[in-house]
PDB file of N, CA and C in Angstrom:
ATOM      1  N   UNK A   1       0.847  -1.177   0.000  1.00  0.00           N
ATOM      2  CA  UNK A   1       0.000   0.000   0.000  1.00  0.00           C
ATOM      3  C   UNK A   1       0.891   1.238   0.000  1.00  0.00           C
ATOM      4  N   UNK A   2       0.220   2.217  -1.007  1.00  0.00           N
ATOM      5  CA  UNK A   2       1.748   3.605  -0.678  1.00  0.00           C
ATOM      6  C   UNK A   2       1.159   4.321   0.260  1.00  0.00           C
ATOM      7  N   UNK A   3       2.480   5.067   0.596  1.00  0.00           N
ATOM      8  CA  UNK A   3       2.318   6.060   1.452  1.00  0.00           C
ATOM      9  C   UNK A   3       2.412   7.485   1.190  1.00  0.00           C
ATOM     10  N   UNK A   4       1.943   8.115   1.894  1.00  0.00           N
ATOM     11  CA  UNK A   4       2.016   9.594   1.178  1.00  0.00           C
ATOM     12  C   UNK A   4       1.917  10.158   2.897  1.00  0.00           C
ATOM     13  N   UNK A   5       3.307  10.958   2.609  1.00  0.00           N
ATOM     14  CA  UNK A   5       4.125  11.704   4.058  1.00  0.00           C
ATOM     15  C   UNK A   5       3.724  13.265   3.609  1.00  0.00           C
ATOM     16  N   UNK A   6       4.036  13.605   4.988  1.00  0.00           N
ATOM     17  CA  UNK A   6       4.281  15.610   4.964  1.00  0.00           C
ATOM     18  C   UNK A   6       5.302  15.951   5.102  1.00  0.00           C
ATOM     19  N   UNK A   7       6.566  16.033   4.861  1.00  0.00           N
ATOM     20  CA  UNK A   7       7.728  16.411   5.546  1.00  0.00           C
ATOM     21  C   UNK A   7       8.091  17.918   5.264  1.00  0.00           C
ATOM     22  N   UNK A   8       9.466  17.870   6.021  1.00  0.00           N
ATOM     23  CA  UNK A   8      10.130  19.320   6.035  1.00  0.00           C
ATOM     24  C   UNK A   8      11.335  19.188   5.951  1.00  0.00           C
ATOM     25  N   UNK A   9      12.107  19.827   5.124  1.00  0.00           N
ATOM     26  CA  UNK A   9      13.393  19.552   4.792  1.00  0.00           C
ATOM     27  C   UNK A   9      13.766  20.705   5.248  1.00  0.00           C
ATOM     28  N   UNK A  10      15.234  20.583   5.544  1.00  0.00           N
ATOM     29  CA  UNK A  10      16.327  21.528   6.077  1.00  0.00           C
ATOM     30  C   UNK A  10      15.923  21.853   7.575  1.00  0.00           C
ATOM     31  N   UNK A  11      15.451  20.972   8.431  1.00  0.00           N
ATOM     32  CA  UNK A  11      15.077  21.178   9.565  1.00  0.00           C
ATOM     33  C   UNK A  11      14.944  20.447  10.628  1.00  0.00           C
ATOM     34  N   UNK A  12      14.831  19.976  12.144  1.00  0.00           N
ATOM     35  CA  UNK A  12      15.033  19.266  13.007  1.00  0.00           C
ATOM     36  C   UNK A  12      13.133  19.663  13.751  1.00  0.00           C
ATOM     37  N   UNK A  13      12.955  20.612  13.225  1.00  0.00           N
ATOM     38  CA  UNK A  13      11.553  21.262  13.857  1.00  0.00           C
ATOM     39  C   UNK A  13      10.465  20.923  13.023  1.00  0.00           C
ATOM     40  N   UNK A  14       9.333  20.038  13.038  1.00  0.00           N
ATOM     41  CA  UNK A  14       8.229  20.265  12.442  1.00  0.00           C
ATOM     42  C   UNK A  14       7.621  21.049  11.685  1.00  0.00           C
ATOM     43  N   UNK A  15       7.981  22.319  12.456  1.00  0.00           N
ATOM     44  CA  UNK A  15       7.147  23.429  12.209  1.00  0.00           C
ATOM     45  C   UNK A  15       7.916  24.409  11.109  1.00  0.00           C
ATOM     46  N   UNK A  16       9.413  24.165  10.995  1.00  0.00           N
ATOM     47  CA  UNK A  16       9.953  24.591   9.978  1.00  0.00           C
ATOM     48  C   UNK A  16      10.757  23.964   8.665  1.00  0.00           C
ATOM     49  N   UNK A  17      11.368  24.701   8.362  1.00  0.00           N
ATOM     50  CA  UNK A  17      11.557  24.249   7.070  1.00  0.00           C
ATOM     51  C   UNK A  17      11.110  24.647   6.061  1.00  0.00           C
ATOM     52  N   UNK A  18      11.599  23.522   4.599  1.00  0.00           N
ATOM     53  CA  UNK A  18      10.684  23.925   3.550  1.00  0.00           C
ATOM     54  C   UNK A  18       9.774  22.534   3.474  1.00  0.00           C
ATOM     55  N   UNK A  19       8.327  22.448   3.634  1.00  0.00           N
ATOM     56  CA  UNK A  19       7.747  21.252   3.325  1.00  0.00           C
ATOM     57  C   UNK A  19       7.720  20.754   1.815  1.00  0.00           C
ATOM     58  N   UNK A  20       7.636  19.513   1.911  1.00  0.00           N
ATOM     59  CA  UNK A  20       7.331  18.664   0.528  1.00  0.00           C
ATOM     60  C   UNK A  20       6.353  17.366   0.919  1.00  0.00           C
ATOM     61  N   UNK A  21       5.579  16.966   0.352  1.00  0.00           N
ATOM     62  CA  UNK A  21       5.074  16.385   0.009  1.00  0.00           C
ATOM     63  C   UNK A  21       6.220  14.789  -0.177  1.00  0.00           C
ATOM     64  N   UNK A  22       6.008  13.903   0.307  1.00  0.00           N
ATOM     65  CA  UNK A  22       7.067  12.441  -0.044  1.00  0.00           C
ATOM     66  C   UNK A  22       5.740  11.122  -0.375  1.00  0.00           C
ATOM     67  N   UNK A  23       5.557  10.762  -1.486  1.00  0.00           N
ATOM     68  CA  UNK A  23       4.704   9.567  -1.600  1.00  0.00           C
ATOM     69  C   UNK A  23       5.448   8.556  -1.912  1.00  0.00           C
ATOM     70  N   UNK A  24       5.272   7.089  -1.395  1.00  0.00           N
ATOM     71  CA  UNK A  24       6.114   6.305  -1.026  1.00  0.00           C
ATOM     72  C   UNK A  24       5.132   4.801  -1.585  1.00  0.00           C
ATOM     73  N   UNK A  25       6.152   4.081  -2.855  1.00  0.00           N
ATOM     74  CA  UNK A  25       5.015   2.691  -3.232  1.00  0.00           C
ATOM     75  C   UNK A  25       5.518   2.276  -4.308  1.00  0.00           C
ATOM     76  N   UNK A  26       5.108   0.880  -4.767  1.00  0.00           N
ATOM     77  CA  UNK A  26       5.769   0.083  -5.611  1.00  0.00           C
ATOM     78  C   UNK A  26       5.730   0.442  -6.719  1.00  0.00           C
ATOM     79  N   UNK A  27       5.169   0.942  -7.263  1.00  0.00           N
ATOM     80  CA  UNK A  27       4.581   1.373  -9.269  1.00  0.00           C
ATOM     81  C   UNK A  27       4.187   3.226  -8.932  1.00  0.00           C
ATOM     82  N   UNK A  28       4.500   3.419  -9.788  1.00  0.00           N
ATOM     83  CA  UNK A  28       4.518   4.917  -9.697  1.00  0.00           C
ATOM     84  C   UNK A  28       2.919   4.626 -10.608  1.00  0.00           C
ATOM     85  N   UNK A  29       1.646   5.697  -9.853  1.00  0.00           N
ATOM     86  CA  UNK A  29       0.647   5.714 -10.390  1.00  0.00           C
ATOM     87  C   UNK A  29       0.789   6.788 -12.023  1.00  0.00           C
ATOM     88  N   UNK A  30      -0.772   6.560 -12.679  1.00  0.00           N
ATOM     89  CA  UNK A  30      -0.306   7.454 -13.854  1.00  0.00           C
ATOM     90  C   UNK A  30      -0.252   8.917 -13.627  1.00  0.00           C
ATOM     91  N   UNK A  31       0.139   9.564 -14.613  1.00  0.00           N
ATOM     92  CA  UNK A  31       0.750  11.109 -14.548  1.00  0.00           C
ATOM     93  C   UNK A  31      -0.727  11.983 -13.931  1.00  0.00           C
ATOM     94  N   UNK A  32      -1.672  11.925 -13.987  1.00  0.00           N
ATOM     95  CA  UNK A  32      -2.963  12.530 -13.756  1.00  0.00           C
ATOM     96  C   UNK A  32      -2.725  12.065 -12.416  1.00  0.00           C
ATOM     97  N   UNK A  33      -3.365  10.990 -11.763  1.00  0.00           N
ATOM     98  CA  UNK A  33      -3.154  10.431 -10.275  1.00  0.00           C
ATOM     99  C   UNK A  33      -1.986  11.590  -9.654  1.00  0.00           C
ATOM    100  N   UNK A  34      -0.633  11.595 -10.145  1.00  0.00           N
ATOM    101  CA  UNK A  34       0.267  12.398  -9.279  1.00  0.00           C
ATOM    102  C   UNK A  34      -0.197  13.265  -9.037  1.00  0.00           C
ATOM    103  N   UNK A  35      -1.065  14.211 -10.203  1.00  0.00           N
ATOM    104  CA  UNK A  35      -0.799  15.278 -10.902  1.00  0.00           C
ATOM    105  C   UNK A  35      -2.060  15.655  -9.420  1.00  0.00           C
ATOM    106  N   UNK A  36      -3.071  14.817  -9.176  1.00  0.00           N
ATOM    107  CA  UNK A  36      -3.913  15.075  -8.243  1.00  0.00           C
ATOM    108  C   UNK A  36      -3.689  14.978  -7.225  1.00  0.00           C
ATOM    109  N   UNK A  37      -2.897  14.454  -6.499  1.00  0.00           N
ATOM    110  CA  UNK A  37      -2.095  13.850  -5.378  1.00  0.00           C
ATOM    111  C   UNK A  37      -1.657  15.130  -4.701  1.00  0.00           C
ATOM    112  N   UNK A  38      -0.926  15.903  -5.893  1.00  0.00           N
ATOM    113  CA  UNK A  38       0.048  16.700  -5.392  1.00  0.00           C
ATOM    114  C   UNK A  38      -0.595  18.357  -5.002  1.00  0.00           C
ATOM    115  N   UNK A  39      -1.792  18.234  -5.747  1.00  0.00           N
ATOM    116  CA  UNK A  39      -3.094  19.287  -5.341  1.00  0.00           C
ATOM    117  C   UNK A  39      -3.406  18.927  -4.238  1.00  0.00           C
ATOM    118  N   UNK A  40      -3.541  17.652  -4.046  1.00  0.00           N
ATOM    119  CA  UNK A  40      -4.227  17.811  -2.275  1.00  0.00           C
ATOM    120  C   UNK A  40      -3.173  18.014  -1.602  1.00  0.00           C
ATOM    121  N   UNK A  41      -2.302  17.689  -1.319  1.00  0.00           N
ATOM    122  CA  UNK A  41      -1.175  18.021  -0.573  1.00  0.00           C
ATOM    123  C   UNK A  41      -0.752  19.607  -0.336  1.00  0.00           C
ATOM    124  N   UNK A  42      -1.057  20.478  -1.694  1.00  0.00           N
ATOM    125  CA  UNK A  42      -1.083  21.434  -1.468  1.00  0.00           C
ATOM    126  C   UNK A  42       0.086  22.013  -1.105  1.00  0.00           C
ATOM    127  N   UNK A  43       1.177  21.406  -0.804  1.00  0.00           N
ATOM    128  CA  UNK A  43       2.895  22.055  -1.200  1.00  0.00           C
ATOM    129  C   UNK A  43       3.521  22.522  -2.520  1.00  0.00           C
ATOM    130  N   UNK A  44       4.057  22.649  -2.478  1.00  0.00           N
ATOM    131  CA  UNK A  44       5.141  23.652  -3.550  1.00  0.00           C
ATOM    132  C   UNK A  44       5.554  22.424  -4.290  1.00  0.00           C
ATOM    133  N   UNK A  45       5.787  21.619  -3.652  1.00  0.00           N
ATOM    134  CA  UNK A  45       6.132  20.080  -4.796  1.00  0.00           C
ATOM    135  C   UNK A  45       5.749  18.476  -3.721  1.00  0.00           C
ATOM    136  N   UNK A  46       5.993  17.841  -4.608  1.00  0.00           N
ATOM    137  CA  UNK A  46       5.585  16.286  -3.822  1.00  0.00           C
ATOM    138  C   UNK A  46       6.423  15.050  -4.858  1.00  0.00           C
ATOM    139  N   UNK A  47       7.337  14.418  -4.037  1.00  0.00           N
ATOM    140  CA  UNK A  47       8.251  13.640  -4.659  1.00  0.00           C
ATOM    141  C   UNK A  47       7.535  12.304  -5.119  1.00  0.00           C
ATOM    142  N   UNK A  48       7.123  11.445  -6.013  1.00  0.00           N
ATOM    143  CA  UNK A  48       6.759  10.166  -5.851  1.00  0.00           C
ATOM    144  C   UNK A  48       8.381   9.528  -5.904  1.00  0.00           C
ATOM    145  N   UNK A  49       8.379   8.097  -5.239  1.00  0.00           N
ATOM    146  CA  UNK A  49       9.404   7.373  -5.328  1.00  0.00           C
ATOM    147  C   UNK A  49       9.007   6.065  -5.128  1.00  0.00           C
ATOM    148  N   UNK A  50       9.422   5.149  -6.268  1.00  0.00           N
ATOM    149  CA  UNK A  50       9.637   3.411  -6.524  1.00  0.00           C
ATOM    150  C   UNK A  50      10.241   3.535  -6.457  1.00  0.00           C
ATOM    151  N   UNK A  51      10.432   2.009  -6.228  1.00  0.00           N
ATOM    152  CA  UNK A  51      11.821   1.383  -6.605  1.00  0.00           C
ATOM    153  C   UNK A  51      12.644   0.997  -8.012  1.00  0.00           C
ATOM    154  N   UNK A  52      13.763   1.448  -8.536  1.00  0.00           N
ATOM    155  CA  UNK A  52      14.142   1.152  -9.417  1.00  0.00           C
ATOM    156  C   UNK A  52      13.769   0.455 -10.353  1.00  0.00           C
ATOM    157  N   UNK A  53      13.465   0.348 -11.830  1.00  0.00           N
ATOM    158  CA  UNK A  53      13.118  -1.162 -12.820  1.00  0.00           C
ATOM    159  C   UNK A  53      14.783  -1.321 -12.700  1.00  0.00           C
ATOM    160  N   UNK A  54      15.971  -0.839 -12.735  1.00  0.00           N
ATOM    161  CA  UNK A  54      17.411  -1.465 -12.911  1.00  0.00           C
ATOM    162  C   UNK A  54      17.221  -2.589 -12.086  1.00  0.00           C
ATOM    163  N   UNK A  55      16.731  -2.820 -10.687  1.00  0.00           N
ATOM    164  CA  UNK A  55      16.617  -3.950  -9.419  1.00  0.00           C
ATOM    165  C   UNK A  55      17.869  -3.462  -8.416  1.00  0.00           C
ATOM    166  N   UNK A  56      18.892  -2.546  -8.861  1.00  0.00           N
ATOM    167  CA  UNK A  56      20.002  -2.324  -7.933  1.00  0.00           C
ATOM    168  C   UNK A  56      19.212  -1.626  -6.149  1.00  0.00           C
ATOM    169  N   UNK A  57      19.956  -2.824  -5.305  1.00  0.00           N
ATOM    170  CA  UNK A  57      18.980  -2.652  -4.044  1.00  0.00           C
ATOM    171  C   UNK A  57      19.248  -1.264  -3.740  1.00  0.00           C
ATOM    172  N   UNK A  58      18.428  -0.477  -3.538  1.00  0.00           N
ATOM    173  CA  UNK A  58      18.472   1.180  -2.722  1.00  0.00           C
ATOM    174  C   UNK A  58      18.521   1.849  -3.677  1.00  0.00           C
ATOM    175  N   UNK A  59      18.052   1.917  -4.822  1.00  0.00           N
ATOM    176  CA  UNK A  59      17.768   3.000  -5.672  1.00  0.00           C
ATOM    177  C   UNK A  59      16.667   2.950  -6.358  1.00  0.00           C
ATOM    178  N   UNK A  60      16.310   4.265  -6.075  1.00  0.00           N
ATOM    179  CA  UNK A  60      14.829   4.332  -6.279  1.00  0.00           C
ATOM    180  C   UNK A  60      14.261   4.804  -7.574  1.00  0.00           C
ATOM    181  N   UNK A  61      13.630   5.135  -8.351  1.00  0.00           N
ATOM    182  CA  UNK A  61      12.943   6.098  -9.394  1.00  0.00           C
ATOM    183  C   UNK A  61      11.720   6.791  -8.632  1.00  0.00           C
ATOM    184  N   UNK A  62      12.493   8.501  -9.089  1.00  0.00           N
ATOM    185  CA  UNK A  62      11.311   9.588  -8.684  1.00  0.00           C
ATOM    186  C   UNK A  62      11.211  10.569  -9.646  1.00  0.00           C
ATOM    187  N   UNK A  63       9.840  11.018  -9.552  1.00  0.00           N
ATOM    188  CA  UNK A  63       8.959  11.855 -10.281  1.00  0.00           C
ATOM    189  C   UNK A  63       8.637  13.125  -9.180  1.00  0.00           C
ATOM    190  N   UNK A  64       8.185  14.538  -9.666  1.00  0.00           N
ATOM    191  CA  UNK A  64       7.935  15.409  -9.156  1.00  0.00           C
ATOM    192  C   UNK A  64       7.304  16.617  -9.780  1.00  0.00           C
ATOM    193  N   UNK A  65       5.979  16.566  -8.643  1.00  0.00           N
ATOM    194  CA  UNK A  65       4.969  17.582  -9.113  1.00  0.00           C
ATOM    195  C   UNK A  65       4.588  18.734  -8.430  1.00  0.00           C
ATOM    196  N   UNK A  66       4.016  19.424  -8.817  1.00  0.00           N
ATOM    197  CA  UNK A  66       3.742  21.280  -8.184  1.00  0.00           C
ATOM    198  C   UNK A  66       2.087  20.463  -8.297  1.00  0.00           C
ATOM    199  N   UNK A  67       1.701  21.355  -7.777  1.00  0.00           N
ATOM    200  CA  UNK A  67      -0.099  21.761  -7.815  1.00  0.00           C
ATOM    201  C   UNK A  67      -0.317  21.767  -9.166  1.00  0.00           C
ATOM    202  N   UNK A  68       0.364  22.187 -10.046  1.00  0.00           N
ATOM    203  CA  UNK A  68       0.427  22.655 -11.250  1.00  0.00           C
ATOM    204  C   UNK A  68       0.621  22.215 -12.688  1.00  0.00           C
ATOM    205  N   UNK A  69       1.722  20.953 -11.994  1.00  0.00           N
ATOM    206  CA  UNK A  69       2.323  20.575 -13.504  1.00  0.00           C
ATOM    207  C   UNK A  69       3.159  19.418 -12.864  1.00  0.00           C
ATOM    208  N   UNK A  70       3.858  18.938 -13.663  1.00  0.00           N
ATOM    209  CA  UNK A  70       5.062  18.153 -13.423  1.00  0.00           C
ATOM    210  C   UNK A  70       6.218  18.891 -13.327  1.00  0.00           C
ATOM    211  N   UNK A  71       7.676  19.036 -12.485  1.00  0.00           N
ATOM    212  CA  UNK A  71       8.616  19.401 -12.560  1.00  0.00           C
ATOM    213  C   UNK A  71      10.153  18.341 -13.046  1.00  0.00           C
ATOM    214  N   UNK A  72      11.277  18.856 -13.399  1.00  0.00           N
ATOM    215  CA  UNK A  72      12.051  18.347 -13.788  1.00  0.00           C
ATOM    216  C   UNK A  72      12.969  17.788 -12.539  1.00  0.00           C
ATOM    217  N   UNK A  73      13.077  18.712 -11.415  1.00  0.00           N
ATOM    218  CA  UNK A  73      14.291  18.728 -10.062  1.00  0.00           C
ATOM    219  C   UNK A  73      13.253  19.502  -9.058  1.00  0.00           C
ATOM    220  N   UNK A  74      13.455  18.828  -7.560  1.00  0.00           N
ATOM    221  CA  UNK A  74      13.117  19.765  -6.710  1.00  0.00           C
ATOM    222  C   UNK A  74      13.912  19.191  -5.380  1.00  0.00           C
ATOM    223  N   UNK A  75      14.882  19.983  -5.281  1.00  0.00           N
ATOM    224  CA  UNK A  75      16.292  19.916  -3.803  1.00  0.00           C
ATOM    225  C   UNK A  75      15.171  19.642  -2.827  1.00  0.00           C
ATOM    226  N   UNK A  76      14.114  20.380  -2.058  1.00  0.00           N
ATOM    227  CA  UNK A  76      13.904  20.083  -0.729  1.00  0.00           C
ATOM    228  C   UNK A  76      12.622  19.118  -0.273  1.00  0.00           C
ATOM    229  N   UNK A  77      12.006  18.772  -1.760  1.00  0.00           N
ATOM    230  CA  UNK A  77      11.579  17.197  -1.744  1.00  0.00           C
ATOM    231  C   UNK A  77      12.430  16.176  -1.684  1.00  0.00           C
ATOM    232  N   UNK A  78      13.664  16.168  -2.793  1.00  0.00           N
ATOM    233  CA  UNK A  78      14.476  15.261  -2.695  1.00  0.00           C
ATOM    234  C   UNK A  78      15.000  15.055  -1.203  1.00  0.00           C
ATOM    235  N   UNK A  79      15.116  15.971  -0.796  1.00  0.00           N
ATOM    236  CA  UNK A  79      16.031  16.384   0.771  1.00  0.00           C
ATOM    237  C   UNK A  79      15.370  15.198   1.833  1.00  0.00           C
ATOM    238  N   UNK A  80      13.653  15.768   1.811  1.00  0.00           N
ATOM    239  CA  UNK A  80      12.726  15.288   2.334  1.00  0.00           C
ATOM    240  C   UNK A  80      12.533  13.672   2.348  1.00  0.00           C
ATOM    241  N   UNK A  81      13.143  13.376   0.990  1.00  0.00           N
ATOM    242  CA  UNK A  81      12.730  12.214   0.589  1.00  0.00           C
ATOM    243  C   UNK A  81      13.798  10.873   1.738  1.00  0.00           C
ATOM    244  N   UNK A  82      14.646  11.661   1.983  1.00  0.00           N
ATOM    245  CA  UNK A  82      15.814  11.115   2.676  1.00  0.00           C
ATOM    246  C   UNK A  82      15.371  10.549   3.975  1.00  0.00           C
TER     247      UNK A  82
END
């Protein structure tokens, strides 16, 4: 079953930071699904992350969306994602 987190990157405090959005699961759903996902969440971005098709253990494949669109890079999701 995936998961879908709130986090905050660059921070030790809850309450600060920059939040992202972290969804967490075996098959990355289709591009619409994210694309809605990442509206409710309502952050600045939201990381999805599988697991690799290569199979190399600990590496993942991620995707990343705004409210808005799909993005190419986002540092404090990735951060988050950690």
């Amino acid at each position: 079953m995936p998961e879908l987190l709130r986090l905050a990157a660059f921070t030790t405090d809850p309450t600060g930071g920059n939040p992202a959005g972290v969804w967490i699961g075996d098959t990355l759903p289709p591009a619409d699904e994210m694309q809605r996902i990442a509206g409710e969440v309502g952050y600045s971005e939201t990381a999805f992350l599988v697991p690799d098709d290569a199979g190399e253990t600990g590496r993942l494949r991620v995707r990343y969306f705004s409210p808005a669109k799909e993005i190419d890079f986002c540092g404090h999701a990735t951060i988050a994602s950690r």
